[in-house]
Protein backbone atom coordinates (compact mmCIF):
# COMPACT_ATOMS: atom_id res chain seq x y z
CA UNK A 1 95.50 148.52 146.59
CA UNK A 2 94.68 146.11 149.29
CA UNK A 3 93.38 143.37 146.35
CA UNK A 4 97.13 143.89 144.22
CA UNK A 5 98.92 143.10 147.89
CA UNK A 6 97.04 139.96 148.57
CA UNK A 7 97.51 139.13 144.84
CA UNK A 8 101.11 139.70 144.88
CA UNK A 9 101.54 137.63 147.69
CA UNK A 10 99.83 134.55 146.81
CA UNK A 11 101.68 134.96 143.93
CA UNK A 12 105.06 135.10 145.28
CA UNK A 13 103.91 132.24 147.68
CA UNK A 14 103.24 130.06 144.53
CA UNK A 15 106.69 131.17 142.87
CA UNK A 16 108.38 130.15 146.12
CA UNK A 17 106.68 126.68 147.07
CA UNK A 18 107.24 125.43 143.51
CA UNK A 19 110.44 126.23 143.38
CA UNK A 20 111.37 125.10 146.86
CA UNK A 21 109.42 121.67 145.76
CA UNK A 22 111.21 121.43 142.52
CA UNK A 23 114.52 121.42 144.11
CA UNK A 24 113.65 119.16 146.72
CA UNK A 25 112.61 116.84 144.28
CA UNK A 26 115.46 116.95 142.43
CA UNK A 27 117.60 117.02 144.82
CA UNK A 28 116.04 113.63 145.88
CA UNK A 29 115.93 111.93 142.61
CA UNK A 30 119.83 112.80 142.14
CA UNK A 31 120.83 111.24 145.36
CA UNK A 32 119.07 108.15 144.65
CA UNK A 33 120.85 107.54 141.29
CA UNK A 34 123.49 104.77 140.51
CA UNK A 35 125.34 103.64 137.51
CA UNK A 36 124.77 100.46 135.98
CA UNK A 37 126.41 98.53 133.13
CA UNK A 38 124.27 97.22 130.12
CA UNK A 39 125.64 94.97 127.35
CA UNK A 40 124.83 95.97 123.88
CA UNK A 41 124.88 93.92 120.85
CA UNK A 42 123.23 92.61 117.60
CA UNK A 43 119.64 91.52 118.95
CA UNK A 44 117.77 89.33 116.51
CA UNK A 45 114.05 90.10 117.13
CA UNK A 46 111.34 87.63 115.91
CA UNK A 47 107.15 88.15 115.41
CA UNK A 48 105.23 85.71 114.61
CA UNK A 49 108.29 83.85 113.14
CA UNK A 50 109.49 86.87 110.83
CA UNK A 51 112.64 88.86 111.20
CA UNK A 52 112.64 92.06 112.21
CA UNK A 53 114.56 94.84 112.51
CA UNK A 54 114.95 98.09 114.55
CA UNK A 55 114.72 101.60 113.64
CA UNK A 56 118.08 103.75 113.32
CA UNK A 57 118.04 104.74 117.32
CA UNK A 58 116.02 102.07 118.61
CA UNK A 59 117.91 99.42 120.06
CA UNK A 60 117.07 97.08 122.84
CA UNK A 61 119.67 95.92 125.39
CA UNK A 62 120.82 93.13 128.18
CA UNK A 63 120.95 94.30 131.79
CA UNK A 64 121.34 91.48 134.49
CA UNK A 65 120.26 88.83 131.81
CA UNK A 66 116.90 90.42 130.70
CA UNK A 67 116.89 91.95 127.36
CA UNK A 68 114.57 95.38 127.37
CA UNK A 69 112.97 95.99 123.70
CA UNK A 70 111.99 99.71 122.80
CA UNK A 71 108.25 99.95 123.73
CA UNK A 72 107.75 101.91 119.99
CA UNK A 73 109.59 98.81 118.16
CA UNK A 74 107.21 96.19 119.30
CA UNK A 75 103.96 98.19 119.31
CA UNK A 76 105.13 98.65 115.16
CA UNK A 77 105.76 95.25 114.90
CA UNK A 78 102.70 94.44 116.15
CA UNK A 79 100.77 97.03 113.56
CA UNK A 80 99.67 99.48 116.12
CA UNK A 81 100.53 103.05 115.69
């Protein structure tokens, strides 16, 4: 009886922290979000001097004049998997 009680309470003490830390976290994260603007539009990308193109879903875009390419486009360009 004694062993079930001191299970049970570690186990409710478990339960408890992680949920206390998962909203803490989140709660966190949230507050430290802001919205920014991106500008999306036909990006011509180039290996080794060939044209490629994107996926369906996989496009890059321009945020504060750097242009972010999907990390899965360019490892397939480059023949990794």
């Amino acid at each position: 009886m004694k062993k079930l009680l001191i299970v049970t309470s570690y186990l409710v003490f478990f339960i408890l922290g992680g949920l206390t830390f998962t909203y803490l976290s989140t709660t966190e994260a949230a507050s430290n979000m802001k919205k920014i603007s991106v500008f999306q539009d036909t990006i011509n990308y180039y290996v080794d001097k060939v044209g490629k193109k994107t996926q369906e879903g996989q496009s890059g875009f321009i945020y504060e004049g750097t242009t972010y390419v999907p990390l899965r486009f360019i490892a397939e360009s480059l023949g990794k998997k």
